[in-house]
N, C-alpha and C. Protein backbone atom coordinates (compact mmCIF):
# COMPACT_ATOMS: atom_id res chain seq x y z
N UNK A 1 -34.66 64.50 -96.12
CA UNK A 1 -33.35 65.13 -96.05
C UNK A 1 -32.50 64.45 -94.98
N UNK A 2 -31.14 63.98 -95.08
CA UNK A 2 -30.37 63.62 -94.15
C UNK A 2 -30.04 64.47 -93.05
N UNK A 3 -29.59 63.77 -91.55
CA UNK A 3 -29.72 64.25 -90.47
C UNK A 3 -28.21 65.33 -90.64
N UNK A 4 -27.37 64.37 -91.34
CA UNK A 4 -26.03 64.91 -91.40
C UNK A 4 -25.82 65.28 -92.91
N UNK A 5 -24.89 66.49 -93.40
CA UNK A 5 -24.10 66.50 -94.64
C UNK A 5 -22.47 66.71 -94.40
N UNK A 6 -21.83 65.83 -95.22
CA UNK A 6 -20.23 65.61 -95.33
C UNK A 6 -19.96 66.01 -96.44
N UNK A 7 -19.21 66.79 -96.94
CA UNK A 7 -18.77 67.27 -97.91
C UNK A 7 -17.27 67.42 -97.71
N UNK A 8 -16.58 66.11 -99.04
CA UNK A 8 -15.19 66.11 -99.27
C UNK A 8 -14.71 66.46 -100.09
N UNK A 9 -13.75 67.29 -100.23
CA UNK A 9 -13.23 68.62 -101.37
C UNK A 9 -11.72 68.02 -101.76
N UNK A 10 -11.98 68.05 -102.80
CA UNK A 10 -10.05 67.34 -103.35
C UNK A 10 -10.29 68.22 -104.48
N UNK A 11 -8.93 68.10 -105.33
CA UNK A 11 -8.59 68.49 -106.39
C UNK A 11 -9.68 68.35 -107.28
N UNK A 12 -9.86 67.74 -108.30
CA UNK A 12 -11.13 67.49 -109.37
C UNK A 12 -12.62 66.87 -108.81
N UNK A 13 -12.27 66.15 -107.53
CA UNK A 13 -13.78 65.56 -107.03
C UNK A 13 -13.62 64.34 -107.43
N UNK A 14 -13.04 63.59 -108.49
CA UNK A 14 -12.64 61.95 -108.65
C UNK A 14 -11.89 61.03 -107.53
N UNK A 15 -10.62 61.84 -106.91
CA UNK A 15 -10.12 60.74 -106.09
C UNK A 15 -10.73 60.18 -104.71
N UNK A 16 -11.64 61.48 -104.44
CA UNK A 16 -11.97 61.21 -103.38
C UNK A 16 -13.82 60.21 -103.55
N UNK A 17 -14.29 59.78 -104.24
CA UNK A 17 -15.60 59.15 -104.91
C UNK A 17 -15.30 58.26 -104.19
N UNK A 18 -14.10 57.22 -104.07
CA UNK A 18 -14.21 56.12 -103.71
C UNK A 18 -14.43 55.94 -102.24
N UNK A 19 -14.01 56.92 -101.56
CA UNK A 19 -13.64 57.35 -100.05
C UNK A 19 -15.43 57.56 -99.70
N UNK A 20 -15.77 58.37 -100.61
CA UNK A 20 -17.22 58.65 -100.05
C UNK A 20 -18.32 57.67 -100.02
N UNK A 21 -17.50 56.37 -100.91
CA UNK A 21 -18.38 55.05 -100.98
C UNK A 21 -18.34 54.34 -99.72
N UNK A 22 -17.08 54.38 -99.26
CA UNK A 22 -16.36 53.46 -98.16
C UNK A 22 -17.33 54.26 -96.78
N UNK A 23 -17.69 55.54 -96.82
CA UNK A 23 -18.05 56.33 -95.69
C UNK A 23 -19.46 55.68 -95.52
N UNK A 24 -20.21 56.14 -96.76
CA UNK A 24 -21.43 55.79 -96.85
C UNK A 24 -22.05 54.52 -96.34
N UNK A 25 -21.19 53.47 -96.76
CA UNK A 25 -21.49 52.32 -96.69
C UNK A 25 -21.07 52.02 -95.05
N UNK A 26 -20.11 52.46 -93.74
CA UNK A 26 -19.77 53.51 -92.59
C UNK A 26 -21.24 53.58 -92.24
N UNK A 27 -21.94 54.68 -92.95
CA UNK A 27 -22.80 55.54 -92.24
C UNK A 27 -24.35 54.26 -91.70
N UNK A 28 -24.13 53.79 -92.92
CA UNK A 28 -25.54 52.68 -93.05
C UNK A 28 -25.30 51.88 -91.92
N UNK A 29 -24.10 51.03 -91.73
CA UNK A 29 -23.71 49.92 -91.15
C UNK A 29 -23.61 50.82 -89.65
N UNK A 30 -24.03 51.95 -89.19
CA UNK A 30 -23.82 52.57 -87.79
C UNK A 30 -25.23 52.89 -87.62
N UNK A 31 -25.73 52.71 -88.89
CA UNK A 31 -27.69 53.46 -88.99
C UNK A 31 -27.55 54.94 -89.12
N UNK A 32 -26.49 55.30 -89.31
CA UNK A 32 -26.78 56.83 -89.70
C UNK A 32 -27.59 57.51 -90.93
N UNK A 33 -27.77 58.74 -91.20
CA UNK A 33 -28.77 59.16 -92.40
C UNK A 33 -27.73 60.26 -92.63
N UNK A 34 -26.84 60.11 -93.39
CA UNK A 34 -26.13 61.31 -93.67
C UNK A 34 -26.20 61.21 -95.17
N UNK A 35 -25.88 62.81 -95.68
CA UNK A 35 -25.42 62.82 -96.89
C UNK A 35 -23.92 63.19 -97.61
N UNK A 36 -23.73 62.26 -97.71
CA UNK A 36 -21.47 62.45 -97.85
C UNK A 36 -21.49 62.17 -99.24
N UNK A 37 -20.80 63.34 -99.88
CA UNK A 37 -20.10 63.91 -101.19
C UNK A 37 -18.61 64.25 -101.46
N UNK A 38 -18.45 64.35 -102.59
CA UNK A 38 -17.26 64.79 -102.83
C UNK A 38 -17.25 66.09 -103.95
N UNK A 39 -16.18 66.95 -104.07
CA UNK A 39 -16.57 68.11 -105.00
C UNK A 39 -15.13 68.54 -105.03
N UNK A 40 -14.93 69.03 -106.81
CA UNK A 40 -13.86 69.79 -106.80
C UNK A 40 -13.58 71.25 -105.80
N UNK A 41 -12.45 71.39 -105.51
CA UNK A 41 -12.34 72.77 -105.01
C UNK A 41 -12.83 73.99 -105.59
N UNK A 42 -13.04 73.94 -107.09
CA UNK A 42 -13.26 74.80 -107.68
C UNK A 42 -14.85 74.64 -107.39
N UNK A 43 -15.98 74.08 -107.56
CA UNK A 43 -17.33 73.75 -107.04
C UNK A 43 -17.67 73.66 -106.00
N UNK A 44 -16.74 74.19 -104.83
CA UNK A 44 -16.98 73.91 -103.38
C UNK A 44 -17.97 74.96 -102.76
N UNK A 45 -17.69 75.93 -103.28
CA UNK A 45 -18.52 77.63 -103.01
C UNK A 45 -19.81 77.55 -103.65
N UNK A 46 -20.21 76.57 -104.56
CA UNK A 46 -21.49 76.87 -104.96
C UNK A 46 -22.10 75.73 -103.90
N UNK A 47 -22.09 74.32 -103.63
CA UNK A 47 -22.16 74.01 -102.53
C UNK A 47 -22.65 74.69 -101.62
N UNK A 48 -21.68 75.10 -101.21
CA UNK A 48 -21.91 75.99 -99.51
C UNK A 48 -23.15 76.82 -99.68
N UNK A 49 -23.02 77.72 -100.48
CA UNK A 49 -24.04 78.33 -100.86
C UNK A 49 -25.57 78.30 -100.46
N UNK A 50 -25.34 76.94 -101.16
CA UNK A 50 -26.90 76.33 -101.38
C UNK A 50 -27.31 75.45 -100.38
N UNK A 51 -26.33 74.72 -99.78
CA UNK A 51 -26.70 73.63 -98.87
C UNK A 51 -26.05 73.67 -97.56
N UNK A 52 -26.90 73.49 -96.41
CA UNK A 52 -26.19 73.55 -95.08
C UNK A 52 -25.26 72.56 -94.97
N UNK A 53 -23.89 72.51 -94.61
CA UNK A 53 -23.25 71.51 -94.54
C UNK A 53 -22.62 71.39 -93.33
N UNK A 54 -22.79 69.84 -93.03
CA UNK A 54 -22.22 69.97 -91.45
C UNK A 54 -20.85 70.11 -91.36
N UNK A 55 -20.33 69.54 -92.27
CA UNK A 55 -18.38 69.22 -92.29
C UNK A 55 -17.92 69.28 -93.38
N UNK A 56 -17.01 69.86 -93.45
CA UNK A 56 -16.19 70.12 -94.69
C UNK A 56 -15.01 69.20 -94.63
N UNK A 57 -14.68 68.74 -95.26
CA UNK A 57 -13.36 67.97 -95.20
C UNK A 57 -12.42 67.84 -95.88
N UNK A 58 -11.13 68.57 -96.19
CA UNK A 58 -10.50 68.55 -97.27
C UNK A 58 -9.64 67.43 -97.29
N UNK A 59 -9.54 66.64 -98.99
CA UNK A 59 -8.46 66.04 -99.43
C UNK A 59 -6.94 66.47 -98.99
N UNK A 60 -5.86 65.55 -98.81
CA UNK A 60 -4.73 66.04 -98.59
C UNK A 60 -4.12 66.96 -99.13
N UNK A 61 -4.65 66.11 -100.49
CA UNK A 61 -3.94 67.25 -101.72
C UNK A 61 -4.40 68.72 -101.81
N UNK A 62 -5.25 69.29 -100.69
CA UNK A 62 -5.43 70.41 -100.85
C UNK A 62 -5.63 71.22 -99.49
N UNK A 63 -4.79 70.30 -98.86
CA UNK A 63 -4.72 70.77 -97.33
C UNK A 63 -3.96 72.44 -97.52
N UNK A 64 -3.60 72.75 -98.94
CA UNK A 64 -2.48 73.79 -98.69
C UNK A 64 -4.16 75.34 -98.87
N UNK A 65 -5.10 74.82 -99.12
CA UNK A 65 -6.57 75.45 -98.94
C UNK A 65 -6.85 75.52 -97.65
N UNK A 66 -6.32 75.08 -96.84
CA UNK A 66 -7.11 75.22 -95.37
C UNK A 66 -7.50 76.34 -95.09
N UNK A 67 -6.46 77.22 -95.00
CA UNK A 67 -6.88 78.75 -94.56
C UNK A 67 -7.88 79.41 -95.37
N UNK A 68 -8.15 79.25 -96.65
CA UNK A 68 -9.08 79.83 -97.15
C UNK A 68 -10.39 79.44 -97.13
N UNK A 69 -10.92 77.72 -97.26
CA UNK A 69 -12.08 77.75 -96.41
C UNK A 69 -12.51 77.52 -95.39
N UNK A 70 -11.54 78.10 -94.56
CA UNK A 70 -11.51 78.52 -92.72
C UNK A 70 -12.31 79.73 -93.13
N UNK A 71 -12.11 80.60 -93.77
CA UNK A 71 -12.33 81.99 -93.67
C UNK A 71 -13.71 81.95 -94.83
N UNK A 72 -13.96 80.40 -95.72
CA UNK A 72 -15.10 80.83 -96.10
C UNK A 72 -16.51 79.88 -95.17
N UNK A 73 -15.69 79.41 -93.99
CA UNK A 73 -16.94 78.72 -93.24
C UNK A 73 -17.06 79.60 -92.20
N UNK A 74 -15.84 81.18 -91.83
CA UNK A 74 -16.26 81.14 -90.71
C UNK A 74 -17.19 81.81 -90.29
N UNK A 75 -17.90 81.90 -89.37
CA UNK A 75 -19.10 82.33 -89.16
C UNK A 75 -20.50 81.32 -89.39
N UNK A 76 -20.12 80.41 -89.47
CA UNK A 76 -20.87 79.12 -90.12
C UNK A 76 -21.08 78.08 -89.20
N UNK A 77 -22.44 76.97 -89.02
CA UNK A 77 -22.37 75.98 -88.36
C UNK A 77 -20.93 75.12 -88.55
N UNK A 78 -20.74 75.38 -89.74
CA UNK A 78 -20.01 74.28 -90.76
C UNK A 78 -18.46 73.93 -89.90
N UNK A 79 -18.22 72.43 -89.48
CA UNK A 79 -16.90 72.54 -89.10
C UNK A 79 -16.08 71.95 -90.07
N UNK A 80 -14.53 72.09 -90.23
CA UNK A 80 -14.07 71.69 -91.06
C UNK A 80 -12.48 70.87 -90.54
N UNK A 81 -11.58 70.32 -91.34
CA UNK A 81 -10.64 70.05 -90.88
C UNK A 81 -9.73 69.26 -92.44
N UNK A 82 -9.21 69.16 -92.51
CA UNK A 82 -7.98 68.24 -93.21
C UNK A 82 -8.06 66.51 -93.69
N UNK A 83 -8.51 65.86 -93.97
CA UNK A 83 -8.69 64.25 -93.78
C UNK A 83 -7.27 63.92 -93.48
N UNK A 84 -6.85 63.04 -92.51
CA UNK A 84 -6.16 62.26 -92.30
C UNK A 84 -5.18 61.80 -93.65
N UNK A 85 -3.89 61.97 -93.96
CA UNK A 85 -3.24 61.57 -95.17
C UNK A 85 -3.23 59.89 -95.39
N UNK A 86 -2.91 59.07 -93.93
CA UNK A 86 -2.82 58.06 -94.09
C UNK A 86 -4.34 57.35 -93.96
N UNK A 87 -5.13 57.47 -93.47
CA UNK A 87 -6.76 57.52 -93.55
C UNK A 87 -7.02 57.68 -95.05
N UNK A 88 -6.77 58.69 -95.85
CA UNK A 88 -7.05 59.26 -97.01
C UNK A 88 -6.64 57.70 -98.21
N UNK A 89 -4.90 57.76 -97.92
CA UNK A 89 -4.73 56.63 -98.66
C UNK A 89 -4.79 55.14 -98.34
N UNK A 90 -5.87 54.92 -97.16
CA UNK A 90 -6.00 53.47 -96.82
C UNK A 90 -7.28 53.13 -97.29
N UNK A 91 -7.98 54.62 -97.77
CA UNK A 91 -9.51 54.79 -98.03
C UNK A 91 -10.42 54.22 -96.97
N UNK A 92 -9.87 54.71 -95.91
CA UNK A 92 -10.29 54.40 -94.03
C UNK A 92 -11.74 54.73 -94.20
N UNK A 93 -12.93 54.47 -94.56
CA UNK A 93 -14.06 55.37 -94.86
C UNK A 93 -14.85 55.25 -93.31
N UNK A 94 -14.45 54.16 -92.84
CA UNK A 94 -15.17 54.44 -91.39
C UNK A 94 -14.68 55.15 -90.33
N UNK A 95 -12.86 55.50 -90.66
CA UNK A 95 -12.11 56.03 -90.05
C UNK A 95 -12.54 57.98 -89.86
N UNK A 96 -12.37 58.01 -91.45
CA UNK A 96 -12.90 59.42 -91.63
C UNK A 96 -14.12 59.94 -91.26
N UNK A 97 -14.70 58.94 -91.62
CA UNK A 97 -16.60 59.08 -91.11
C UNK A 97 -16.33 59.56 -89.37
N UNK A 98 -15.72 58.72 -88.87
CA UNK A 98 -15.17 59.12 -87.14
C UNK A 98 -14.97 60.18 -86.94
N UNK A 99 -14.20 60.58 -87.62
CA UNK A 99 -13.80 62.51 -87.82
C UNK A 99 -14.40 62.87 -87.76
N UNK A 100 -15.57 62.84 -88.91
CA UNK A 100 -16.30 64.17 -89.12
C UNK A 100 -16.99 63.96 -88.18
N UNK A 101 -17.91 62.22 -87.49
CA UNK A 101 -19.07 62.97 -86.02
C UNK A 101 -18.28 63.33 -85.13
N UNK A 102 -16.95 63.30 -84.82
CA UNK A 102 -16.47 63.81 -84.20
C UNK A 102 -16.35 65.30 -83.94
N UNK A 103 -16.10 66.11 -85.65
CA UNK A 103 -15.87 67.11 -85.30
C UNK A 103 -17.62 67.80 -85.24
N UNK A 104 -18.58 67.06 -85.28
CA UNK A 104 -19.89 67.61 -85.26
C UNK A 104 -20.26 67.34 -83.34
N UNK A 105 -18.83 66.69 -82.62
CA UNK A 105 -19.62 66.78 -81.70
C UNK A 105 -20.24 65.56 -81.37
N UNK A 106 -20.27 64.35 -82.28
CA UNK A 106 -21.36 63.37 -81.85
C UNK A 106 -20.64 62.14 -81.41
C-alpha cells in the first residue's frame, strides 16, 4: 500500500488523467510511494468511503464544490484545497504534487 493517497476530483475524471500522469511520474523521480488518482465528482464519496485519503484536490472546474467537500472531509485526516488554475492548465504535475506534500505537512 502507498505511503501517500492523492485524490483529484474534476468534472467527469478525464481532464484531470493527464495531470495525474505528470504527478506520478513527480512522485517516482522524488522516490515517493504515493497513490494519485483522479475521479468524477459524482464518484468522489464512494472513494472516501472506502479509502483513507491523504489529499483531496479539486479541479478548477469545480472549485465552486469547495464548501461541500470541506464539510464532507471535515472531521477527517484528509486535507484538501483547490489545484492551482494556472498549475492545472500548464499540467504542472510536479507543481501540484508540491501542494499536496505540502498540505500533508511534508
Amino acid at each position: 500500500m502507498a505511503d501517500k493517497t492523492i485524490m483529484l476530483v474534476c468534472a467527469a475524471g478525464m481532464s484531470t488523467s493527464l495531470l495525474v500522469s505528470k504527478m506520478q511520474k513527480a512522485a517516482v523521480a522524488q522516490g515517493l510511494d504515493a497513490d494519485i488518482f483522479a475521479v468524477s465528482a459524482s464518484e468522489a464519496d464512494a472513494h472516501l468511503a472506502k479509502k483513507k485519503i491523504d489529499v483531496l484536490m479539486l479541479g478548477p472546474q469545480v472549485k465552486y464544490m469547495k464548501k461541500q467537500f470541506e464539510d464532507k472531509v471535515a472531521g477527517t485526516d484528509t486535507k484538501m484545497d483547490v489545484i492551482n488554475m494556472q498549475d492545472y492548465g500548464m499540467m504542472n504535475g510536479e507543481k501540484v504534487l508540491k501542494t499536496a506534500l505540502t498540505l500533508m505537512g511534508e
